[in-house]
C-alpha atoms as a PDB file:
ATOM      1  CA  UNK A   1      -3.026 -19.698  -9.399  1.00  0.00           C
ATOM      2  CA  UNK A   2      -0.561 -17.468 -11.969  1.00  0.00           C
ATOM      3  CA  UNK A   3       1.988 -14.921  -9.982  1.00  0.00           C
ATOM      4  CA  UNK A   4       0.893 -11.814 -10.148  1.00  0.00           C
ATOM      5  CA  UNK A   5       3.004  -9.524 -11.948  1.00  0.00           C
ATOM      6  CA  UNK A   6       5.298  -7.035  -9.439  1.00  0.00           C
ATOM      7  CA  UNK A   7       4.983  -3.602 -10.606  1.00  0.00           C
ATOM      8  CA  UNK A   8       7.092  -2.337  -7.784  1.00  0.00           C
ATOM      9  CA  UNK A   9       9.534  -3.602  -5.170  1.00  0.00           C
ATOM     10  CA  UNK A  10      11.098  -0.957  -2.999  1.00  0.00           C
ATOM     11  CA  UNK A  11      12.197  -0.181   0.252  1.00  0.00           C
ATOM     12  CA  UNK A  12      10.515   2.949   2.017  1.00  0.00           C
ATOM     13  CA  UNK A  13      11.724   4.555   5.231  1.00  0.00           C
ATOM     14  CA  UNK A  14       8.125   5.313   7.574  1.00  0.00           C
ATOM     15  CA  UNK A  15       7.430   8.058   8.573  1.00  0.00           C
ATOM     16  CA  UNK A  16       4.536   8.602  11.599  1.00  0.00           C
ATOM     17  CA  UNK A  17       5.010   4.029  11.262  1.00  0.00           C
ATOM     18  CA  UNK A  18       2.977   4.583   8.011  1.00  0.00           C
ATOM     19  CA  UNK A  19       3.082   3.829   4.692  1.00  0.00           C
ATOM     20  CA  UNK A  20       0.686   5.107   1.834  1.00  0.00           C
ATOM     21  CA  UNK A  21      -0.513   4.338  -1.846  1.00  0.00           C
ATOM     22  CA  UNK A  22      -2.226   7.239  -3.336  1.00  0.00           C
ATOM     23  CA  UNK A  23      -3.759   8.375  -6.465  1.00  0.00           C
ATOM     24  CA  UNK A  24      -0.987  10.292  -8.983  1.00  0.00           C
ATOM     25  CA  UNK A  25      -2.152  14.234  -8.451  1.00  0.00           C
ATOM     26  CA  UNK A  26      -5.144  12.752  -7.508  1.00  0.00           C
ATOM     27  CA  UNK A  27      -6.990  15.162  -4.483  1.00  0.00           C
ATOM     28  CA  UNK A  28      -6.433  12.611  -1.707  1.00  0.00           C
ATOM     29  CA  UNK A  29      -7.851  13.605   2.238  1.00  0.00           C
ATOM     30  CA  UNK A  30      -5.591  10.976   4.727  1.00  0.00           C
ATOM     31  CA  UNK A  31      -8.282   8.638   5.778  1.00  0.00           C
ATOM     32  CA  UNK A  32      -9.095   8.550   9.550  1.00  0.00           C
ATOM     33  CA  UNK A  33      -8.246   5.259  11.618  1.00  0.00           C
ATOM     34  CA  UNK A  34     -10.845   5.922  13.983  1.00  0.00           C
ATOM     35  CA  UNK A  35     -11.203   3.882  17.619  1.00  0.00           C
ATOM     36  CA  UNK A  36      -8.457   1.639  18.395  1.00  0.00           C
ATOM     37  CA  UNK A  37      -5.289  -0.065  16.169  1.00  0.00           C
ATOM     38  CA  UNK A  38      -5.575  -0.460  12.677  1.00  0.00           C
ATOM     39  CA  UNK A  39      -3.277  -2.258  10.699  1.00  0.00           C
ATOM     40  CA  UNK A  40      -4.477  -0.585   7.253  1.00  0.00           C
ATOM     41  CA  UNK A  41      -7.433   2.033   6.131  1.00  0.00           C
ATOM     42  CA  UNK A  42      -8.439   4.086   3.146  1.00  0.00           C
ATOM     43  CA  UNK A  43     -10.099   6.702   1.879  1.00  0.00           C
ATOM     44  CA  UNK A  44     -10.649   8.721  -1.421  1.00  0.00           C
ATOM     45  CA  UNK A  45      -8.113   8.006  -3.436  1.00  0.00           C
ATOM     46  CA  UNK A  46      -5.643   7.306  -0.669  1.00  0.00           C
ATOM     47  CA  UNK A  47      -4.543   3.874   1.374  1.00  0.00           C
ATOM     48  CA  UNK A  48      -2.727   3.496   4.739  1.00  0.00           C
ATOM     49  CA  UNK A  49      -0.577   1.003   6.403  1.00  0.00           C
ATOM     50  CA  UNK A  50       0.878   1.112   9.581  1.00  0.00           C
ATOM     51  CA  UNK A  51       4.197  -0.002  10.325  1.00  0.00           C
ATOM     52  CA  UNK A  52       6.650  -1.428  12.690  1.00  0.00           C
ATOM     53  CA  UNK A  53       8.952   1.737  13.452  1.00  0.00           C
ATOM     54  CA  UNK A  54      12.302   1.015  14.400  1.00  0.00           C
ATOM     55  CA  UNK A  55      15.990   1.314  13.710  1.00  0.00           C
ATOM     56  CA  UNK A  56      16.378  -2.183  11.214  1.00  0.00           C
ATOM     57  CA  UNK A  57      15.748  -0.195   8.065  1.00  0.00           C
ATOM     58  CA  UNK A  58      13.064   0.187   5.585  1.00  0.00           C
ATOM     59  CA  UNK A  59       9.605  -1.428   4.772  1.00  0.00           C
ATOM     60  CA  UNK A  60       9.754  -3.719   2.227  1.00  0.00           C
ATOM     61  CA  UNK A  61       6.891  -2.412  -0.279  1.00  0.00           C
ATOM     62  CA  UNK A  62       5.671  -4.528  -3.323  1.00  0.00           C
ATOM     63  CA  UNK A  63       2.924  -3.737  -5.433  1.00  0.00           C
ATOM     64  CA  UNK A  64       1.350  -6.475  -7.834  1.00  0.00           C
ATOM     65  CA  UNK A  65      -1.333  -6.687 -10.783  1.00  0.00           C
ATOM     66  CA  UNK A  66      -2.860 -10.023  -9.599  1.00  0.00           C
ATOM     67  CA  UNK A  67      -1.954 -12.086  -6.702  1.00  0.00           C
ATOM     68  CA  UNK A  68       0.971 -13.657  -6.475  1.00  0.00           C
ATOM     69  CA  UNK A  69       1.710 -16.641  -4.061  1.00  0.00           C
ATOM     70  CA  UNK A  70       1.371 -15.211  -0.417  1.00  0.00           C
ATOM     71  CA  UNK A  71       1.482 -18.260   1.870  1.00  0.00           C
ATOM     72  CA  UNK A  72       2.525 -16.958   5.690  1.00  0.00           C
ATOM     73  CA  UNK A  73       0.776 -13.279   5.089  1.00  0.00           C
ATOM     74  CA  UNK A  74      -1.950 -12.121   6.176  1.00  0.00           C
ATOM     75  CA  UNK A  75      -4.531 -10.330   4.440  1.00  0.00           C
ATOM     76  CA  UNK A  76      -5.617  -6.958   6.859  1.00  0.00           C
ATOM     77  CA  UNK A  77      -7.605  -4.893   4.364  1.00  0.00           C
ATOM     78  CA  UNK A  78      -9.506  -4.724   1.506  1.00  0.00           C
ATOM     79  CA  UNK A  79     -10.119  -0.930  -0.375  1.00  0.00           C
ATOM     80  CA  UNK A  80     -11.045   0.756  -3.946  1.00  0.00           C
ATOM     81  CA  UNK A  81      -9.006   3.144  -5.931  1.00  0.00           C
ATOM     82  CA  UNK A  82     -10.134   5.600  -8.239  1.00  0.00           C
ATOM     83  CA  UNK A  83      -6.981   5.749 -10.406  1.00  0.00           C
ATOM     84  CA  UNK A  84      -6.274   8.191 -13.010  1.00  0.00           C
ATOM     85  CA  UNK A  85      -4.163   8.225 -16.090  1.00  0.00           C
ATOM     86  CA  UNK A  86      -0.982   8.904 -14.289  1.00  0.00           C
ATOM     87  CA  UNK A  87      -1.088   5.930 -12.033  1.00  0.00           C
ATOM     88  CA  UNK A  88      -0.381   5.341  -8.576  1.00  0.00           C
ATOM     89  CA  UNK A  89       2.669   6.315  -6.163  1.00  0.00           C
ATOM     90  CA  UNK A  90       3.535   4.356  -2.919  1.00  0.00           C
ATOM     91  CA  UNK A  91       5.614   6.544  -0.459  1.00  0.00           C
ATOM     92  CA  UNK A  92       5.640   7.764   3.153  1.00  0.00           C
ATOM     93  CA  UNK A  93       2.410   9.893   4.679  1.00  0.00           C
ATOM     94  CA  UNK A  94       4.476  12.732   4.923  1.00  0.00           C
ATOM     95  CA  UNK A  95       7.534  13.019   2.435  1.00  0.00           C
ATOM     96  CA  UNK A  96       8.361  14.271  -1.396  1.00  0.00           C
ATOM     97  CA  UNK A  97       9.758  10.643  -1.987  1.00  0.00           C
ATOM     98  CA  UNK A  98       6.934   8.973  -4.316  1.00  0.00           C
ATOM     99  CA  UNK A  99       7.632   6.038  -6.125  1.00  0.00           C
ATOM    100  CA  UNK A 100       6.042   5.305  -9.031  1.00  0.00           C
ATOM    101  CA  UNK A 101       3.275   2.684  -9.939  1.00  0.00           C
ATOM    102  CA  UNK A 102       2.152   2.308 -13.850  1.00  0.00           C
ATOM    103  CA  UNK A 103      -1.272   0.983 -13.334  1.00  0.00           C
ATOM    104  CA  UNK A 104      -3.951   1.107 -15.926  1.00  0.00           C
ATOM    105  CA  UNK A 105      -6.365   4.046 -15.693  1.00  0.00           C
ATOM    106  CA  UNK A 106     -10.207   3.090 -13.812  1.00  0.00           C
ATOM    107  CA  UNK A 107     -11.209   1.813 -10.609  1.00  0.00           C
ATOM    108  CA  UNK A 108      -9.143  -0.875  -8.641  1.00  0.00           C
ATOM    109  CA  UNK A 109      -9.777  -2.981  -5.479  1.00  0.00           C
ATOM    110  CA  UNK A 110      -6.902  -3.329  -3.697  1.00  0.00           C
ATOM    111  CA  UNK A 111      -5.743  -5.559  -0.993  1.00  0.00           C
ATOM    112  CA  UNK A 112      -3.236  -5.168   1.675  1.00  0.00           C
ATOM    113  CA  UNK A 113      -0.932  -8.100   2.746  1.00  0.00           C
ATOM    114  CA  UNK A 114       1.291  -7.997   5.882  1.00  0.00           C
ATOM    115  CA  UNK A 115       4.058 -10.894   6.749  1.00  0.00           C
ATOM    116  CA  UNK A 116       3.833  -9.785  10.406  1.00  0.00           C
ATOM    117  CA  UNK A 117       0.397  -8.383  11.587  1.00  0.00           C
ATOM    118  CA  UNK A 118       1.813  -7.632  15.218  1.00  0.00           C
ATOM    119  CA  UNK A 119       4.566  -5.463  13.174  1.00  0.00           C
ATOM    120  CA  UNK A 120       5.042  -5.506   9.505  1.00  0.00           C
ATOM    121  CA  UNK A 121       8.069  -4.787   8.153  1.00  0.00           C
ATOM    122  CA  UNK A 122       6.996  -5.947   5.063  1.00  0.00           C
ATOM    123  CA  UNK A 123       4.228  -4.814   2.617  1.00  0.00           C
ATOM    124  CA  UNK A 124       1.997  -5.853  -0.619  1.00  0.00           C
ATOM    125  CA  UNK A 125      -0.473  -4.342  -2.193  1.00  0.00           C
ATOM    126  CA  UNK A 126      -2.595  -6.675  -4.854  1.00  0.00           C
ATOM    127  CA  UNK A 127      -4.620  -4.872  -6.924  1.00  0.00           C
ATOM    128  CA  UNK A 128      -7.229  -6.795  -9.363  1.00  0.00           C
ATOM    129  CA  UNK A 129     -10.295  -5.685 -11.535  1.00  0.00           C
END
């Protein structure tokens, strides 16, 4: 199978051990984790990931069109995305530090891929049609 092509690769300091990918301006409500641990959830127009909070520095946060090669992850949720014309942002749950994601306007499943499902440090989001 083709790479999937990386539309973003930053690192992102957690806050509350989560990390999000939301709908541009889009009217997102944080989705509730319910009962017990959750590694990831979402919600309308919003997607959660929690993290492993410590002092080693940020989450490593990629976001692909397509999947790319992901041998030794784990896959720990699957969710849809309404997104708008302005795209997508991946950031913290609650900061003013949004980084951008140029995705093509309409509705996208996305998956979420951890390297460590006991406590990621590292992130992907796939996101097909």
């Amino acid at each position: 199978m083709a790479e999937g092509e990386l539309l973003l690769e930053v690192g992102i300091e957690p806050e509350y051990s989560q990390i999000r990918l939301s709908v541009t301006g889009g009217d997102c409500s944080v989705p509730e984790w319910g009962g017990g641990p959750h590694t990831a959830v979402s919600g309308p127009g919003m997607m959660l990931v929690a993290t492993w909070s410590d002092d080693c520095g940020p989450v490593t946060v990629r976001v692909y069109d397509g999947r790319p090669v992901l041998d030794g992850w784990s896959l720990v949720h699957t969710g849809r995305l309404e997104v708008g014309p302005a795209g997508l942002d991946a950031g913290m749950t609650v900061s003013a530090v949004e980084h951008w994601v140029p995705v093509p306007e309409g509705l996208v499943e996305v998956e979420v891929w951890v390297r460590d499902p006991a406590g990621p440090g590292e992130v992907t989001f796939v996101l097909t049609r």
